[in-house]
Protein backbone atom coordinates (compact mmCIF):
# COMPACT_ATOMS: atom_id res chain seq x y z
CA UNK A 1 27.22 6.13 -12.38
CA UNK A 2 28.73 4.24 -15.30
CA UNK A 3 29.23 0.99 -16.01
CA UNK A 4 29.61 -1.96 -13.23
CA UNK A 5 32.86 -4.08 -12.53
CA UNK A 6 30.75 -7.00 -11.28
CA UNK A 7 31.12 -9.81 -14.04
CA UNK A 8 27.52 -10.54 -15.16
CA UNK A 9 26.70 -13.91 -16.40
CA UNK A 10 24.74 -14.67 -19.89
CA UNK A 11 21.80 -17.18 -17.86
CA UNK A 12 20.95 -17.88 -14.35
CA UNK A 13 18.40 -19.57 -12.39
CA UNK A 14 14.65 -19.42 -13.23
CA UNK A 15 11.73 -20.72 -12.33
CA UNK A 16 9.59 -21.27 -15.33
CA UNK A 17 6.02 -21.83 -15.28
CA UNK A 18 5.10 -24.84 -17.36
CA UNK A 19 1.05 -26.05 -18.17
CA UNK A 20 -0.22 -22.54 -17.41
CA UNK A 21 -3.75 -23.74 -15.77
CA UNK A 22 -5.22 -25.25 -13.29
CA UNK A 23 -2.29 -28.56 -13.36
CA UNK A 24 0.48 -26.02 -13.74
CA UNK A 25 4.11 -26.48 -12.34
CA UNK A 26 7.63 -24.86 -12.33
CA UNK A 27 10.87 -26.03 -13.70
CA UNK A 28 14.24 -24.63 -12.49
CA UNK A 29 16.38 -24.13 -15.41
CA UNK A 30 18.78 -21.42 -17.04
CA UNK A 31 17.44 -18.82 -18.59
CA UNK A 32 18.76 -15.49 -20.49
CA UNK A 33 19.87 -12.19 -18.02
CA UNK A 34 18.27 -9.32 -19.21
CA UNK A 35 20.04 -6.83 -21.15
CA UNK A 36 19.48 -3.46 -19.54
CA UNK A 37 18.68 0.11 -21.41
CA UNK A 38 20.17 3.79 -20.30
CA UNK A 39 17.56 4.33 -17.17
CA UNK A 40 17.46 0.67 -16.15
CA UNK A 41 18.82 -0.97 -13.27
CA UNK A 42 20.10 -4.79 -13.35
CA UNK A 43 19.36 -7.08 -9.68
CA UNK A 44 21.19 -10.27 -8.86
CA UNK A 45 17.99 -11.21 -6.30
CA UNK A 46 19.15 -13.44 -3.39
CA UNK A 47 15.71 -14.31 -2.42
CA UNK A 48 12.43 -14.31 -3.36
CA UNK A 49 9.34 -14.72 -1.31
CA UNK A 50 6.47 -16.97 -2.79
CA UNK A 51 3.07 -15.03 -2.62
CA UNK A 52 -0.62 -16.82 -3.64
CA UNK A 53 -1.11 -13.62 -6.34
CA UNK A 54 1.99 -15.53 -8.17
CA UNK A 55 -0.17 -18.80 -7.64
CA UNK A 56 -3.31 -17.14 -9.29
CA UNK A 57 -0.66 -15.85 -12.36
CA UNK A 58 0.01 -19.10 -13.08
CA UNK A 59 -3.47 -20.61 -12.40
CA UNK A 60 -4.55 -18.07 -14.89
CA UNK A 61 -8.11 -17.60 -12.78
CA UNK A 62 -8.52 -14.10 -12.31
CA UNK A 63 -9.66 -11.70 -15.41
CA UNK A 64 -6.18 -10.92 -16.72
CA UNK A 65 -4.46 -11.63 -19.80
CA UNK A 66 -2.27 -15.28 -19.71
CA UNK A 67 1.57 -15.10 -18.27
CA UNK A 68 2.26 -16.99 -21.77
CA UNK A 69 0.44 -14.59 -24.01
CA UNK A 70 3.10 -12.16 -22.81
CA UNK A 71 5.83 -13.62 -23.08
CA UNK A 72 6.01 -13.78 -19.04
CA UNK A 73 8.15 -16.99 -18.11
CA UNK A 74 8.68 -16.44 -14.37
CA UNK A 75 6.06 -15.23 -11.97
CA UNK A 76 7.13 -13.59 -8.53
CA UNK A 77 7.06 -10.07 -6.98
CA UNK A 78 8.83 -9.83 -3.47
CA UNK A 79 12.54 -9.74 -4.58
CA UNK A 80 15.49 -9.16 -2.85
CA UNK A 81 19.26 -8.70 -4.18
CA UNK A 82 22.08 -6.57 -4.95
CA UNK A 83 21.99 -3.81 -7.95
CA UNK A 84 25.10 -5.54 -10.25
CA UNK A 85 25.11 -3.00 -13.12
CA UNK A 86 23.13 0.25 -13.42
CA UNK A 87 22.59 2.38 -17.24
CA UNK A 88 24.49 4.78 -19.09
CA UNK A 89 21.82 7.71 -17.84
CA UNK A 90 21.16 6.11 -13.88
CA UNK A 91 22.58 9.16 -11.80
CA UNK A 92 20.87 7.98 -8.29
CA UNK A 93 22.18 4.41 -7.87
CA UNK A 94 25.24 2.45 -7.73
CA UNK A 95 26.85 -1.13 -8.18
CA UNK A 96 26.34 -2.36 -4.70
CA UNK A 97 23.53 -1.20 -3.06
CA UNK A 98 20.93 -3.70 -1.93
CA UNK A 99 17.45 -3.42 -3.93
CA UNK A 100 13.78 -4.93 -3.82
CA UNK A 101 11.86 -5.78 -7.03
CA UNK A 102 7.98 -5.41 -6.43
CA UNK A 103 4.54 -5.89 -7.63
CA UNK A 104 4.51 -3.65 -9.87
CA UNK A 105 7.54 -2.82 -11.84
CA UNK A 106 6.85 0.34 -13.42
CA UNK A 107 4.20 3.06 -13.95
CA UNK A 108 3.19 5.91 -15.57
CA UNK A 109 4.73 8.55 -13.40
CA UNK A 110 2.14 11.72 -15.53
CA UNK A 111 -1.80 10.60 -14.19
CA UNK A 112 -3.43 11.65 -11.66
CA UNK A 113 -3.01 8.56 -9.75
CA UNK A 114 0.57 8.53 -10.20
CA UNK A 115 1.38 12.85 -9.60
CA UNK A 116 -1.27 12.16 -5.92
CA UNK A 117 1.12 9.45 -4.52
CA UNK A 118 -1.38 6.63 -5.21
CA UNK A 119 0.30 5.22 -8.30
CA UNK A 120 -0.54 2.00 -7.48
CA UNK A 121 -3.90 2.81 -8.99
CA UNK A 122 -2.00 3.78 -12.48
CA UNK A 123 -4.06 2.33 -14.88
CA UNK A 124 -0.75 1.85 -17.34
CA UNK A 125 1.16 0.06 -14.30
CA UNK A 126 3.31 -2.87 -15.22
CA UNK A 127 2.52 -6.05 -13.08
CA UNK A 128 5.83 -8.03 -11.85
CA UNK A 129 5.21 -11.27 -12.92
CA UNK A 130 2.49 -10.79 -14.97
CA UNK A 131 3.36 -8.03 -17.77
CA UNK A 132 7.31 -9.18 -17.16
CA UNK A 133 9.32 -11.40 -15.66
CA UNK A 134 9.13 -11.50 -11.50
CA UNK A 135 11.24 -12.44 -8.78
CA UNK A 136 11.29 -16.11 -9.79
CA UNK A 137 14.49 -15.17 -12.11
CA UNK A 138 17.80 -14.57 -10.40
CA UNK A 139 18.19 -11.19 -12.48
CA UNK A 140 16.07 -8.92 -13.12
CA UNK A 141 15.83 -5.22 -14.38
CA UNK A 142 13.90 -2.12 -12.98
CA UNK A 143 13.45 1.45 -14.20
CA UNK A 144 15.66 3.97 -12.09
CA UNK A 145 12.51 5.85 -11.34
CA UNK A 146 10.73 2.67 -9.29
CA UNK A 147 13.46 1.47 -7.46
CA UNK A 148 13.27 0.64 -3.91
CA UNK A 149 16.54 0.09 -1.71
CA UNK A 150 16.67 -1.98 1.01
CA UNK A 151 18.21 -0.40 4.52
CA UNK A 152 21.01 -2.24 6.17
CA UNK A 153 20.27 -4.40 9.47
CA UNK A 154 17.32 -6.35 7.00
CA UNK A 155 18.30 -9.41 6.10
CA UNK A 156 16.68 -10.29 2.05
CA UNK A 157 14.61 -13.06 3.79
CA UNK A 158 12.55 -10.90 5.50
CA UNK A 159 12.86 -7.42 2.72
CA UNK A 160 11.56 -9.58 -0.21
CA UNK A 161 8.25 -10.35 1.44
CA UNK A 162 7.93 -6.89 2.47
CA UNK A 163 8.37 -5.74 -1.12
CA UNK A 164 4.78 -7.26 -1.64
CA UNK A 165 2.84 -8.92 1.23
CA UNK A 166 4.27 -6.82 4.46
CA UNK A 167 3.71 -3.49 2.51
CA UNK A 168 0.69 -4.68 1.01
CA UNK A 169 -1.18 -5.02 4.21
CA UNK A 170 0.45 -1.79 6.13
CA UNK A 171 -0.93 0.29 3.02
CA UNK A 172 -4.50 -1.53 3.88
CA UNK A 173 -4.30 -0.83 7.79
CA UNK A 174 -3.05 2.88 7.38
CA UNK A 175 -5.56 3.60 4.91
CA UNK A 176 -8.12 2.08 7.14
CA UNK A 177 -7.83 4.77 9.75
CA UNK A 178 -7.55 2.58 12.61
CA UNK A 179 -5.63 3.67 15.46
CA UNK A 180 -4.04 2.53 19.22
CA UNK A 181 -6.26 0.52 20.88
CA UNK A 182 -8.67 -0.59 18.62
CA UNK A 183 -9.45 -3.98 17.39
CA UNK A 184 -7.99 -5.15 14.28
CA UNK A 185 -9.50 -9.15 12.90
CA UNK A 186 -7.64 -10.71 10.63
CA UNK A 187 -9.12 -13.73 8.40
CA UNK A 188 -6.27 -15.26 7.08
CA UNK A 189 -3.90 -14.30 9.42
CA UNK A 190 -2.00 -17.32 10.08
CA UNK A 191 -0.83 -16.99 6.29
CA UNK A 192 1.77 -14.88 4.39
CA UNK A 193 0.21 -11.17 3.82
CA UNK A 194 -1.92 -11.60 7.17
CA UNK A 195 1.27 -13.06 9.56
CA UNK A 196 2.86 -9.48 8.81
CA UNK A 197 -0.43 -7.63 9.24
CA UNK A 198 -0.77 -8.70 12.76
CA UNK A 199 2.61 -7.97 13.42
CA UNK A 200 2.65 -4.12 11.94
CA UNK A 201 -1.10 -3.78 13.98
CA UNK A 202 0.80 -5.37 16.90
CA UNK A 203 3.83 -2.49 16.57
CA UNK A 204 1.02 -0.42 15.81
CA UNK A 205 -0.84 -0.59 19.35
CA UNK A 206 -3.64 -2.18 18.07
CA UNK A 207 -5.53 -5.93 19.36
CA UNK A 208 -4.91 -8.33 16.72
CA UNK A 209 -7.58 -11.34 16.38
CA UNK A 210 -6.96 -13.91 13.75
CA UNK A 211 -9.58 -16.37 12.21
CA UNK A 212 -7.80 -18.97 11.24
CA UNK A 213 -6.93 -23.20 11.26
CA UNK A 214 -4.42 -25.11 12.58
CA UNK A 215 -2.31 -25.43 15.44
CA UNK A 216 0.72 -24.31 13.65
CA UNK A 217 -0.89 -21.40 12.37
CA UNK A 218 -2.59 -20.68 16.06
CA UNK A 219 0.80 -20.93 17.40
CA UNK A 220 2.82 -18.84 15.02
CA UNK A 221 -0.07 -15.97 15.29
CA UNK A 222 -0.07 -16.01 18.70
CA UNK A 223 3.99 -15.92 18.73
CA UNK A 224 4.19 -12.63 16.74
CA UNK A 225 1.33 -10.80 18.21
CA UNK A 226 -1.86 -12.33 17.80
CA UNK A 227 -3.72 -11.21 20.95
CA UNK A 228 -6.28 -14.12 20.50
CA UNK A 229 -6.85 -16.79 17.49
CA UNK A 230 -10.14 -18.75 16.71
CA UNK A 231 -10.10 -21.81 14.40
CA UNK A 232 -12.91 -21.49 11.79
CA UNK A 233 -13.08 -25.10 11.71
CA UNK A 234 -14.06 -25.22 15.65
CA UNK A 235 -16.64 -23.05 16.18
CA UNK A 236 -18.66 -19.51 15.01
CA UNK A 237 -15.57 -17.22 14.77
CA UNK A 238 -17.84 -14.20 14.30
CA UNK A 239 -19.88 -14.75 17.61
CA UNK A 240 -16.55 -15.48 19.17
CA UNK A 241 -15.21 -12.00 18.21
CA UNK A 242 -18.37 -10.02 18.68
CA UNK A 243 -18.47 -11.22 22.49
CA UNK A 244 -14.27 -10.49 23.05
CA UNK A 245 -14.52 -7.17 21.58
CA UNK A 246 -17.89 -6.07 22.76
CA UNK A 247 -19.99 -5.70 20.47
CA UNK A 248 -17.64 -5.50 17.06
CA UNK A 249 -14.30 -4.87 15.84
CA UNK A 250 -13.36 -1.45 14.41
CA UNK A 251 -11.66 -3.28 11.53
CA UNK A 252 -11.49 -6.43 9.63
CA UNK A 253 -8.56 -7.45 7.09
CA UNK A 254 -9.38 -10.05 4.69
CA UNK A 255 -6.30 -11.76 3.09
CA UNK A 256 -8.45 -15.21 3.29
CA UNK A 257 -10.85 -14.85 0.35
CA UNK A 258 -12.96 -17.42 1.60
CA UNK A 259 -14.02 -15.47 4.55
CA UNK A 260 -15.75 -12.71 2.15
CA UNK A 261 -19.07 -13.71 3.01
CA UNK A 262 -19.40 -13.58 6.53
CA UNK A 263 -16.81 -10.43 6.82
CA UNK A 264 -19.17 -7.72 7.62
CA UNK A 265 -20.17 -9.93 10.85
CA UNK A 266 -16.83 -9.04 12.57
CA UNK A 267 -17.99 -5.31 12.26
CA UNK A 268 -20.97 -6.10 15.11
CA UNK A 269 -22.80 -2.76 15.85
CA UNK A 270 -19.36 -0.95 16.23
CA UNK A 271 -19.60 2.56 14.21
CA UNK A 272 -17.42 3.37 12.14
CA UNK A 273 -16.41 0.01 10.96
CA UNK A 274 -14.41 -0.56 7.94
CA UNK A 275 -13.82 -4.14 6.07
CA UNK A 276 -10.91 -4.09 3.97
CA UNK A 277 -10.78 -6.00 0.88
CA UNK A 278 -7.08 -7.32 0.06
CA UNK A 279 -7.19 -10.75 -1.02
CA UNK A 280 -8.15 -11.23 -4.26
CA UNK A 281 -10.90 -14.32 -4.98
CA UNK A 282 -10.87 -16.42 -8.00
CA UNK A 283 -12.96 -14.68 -10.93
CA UNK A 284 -16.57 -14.93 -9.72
CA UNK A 285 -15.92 -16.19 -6.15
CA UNK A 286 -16.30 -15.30 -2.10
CA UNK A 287 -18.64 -11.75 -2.52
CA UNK A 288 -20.02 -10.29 -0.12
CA UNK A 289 -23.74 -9.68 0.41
CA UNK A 290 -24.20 -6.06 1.22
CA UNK A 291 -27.46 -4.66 3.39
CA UNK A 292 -26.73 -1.19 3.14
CA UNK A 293 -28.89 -0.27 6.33
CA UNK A 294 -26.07 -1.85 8.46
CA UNK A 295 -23.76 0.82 6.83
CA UNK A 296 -26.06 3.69 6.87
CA UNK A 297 -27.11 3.07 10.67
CA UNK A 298 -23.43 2.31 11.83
CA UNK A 299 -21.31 4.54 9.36
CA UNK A 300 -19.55 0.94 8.48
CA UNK A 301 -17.72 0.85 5.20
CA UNK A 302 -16.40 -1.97 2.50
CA UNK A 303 -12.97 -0.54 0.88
CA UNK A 304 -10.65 -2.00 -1.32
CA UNK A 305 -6.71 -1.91 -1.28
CA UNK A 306 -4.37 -2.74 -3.93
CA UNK A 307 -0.54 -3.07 -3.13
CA UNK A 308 2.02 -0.69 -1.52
CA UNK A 309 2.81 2.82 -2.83
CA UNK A 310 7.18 3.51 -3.03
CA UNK A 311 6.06 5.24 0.64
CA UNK A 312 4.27 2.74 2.21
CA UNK A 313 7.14 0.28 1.36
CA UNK A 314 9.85 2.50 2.70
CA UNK A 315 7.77 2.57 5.71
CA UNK A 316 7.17 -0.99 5.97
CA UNK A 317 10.90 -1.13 5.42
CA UNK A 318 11.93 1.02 8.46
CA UNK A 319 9.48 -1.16 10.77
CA UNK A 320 11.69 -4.02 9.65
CA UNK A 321 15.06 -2.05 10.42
CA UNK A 322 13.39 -1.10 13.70
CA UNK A 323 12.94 -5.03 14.56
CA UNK A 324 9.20 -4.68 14.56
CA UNK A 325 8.33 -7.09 11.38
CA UNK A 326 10.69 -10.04 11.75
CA UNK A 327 8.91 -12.34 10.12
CA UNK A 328 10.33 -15.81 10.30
CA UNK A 329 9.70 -17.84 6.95
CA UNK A 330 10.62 -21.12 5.82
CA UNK A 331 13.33 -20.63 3.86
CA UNK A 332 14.15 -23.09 1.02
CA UNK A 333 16.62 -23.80 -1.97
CA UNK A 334 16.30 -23.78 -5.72
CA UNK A 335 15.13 -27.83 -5.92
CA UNK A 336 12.52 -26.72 -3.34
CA UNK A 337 10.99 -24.82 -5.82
CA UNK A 338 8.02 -26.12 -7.15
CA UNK A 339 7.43 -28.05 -4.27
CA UNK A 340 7.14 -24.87 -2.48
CA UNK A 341 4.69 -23.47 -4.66
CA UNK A 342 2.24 -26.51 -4.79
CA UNK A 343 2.43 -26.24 -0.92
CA UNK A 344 0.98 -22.85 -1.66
CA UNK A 345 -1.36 -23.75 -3.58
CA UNK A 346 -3.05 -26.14 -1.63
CA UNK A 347 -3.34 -23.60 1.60
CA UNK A 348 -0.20 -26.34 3.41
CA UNK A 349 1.81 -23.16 4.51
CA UNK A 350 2.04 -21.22 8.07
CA UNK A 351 3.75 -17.97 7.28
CA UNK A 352 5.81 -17.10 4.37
CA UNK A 353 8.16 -19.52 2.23
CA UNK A 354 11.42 -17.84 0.77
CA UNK A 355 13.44 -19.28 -2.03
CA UNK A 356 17.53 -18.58 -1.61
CA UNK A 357 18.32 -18.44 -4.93
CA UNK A 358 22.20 -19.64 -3.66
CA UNK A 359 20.75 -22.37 -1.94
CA UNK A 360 20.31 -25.82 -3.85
């Protein structure tokens, strides 16, 4: 497609981690745009969603190598923005169109994994965020043969969290087998990845239950789906859901790690149960305790999901066009930064947070 007529600065905005660890922080400040080669695309993101894997990045607390060790300055993986200059050798995109940067940034595209539509299992996949710089930049580049557009009629506010936590989740629940009328727990759901979950089990025709705390949470759960919400904090949530569903729930969706342990309760006597692991626990935290008579008698199962294939987001994507994920985040500006992502953190936020990366 050539070369762009939009005039591309030398820096913009980042947000760079600083004291990788357990005290870490991030500074806004410029930083260099990335030069771009022949099959690379260059985004000017608009947004950026915040998402607790970036938190754990930056913690440094799961088995991975360090952000610094890298050379990774910004973490962040749920972009959205505007394709501002494409390569020499990009023949599928143009200047203009509106495009999502994601967890993953690039992979193999010759395993298995990759050739079986399930090459978010590549085992030479490039983590956004982690492996390169995320969505906490203002520009970033991505290979012409990973890129995602973004349909019109979705604003970036609501596309960058899909690029990660919305798609994330609707991978998990289609993979899970669940269908119309069955019921669908959430632990966790009152957060980021678990808000969107009910909502796409919601569109899906399936009873949403979330197990969470806090009357903001309760309220925003309830709002965009939720058929019923218990608070953890009040009560025995699995004896609460065993007796509304009947005996069990056909599926349980665990974005809050913490609620690893008792998981497999949800699942009651119902056969055919299925717990799906997607939040990801601090190295050596949260397992589960497995007595594999209660999945032999019950045909239950324990399954792990990873993020979204280029599908499952284009999917996710068209239940946003559709108005059925309109997820309604607090959306903040640059200075907000850090104090956004401590907020994280520290398990203070309902929803999603979005940074505008035009907003001070």
């Amino acid at each position: 497609m050539g070369e762009a007529t939009v005039d591309i600065p030398k820096e913009c905005w980042g947000a760079v981690v600083k004291n990788e660890g357990p005290d870490f922080y991030v500074e806004v400040e410029k930083v260099p745009v990335p030069e771009i080669g022949p099959n690379e695309i260059l985004i000017k993101l608009n947004a950026t969603g915040l998402c607790l894997s970036d938190i754990h990045f930056m913690l440094n607390d799961w088995k991975l190598p360090k952000m610094s060790d890298i050379g990774t300055q910004c973490a962040g993986h749920e972009g959205a923005g505007v394709i501002v200059k494409v390569g020499d050798q990009v023949k599928n995109y143009q200047v203009g169109q509106r495009a999502g940067y994601k967890p993953i940034q690039d992979v193999c595209h010759s395993c298995q994994y990759c050739h079986a539509g399930k090459e978010t299992y590549c085992t030479k996949a490039v983590f956004t965020g982690l492996a390169c710089d995320g969505s906490y930049k203002q520009y970033v580049k991505c290979p012409e043969n990973y890129m995602t557009l973004i349909p019109d009629g979705v604003s970036d506010y609501v596309a960058g969290p899909v690029m990660c936590s919305a798609s994330t989740i609707y991978a998990s629940i289609k993979e899970s087998g669940l269908r119309a009328g069955n019921w669908a727990v959430f632990p966790g759901g009152g957060g980021g990845v678990g808000i969107q979950g009910v909502q796409l089990a919601h569109a899906m025709g399936m009873r949403a239950i979330v197990v969470d705390t806090g009357e903001e949470r309760e309220k925003l759960a309830k709002h965009l789906g939720a058929e019923y919400f218990f608070d953890f904090q009040k009560g025995d949530p699995v004896a609460e859901v065993l007796k509304i569903t009947g005996g069990g729930a056909h599926g349980v969706f665990v974005t809050g790690v913490q609620a690893y342990p008792t998981s497999l309760g949800y699942l009651g006597t119902q056969g055919g149960g299925k717990v799906m692991c997607i939040g990801l626990p601090p190295a050596g935290k949260y397992h589960i305790d497995l007595d594999p008579s209660q999945l032999v008698f019950r045909n239950q199962s324990v399954q792990g999901t990873l993020v979204a294939s280029l599908q499952d987001i284009d999917e996710t994507l068209e239940f946003a066009a559709r108005g059925k994920l309109r997820l309604e985040p607090t959306v903040v500006g640059r200075s907000k930064f850090n104090e956004s992502v401590q907020k994280l953190k520290n398990g203070q936020v309902a929803g999603r947070i979005v940074v505008d990366f035009n907003q001070d």
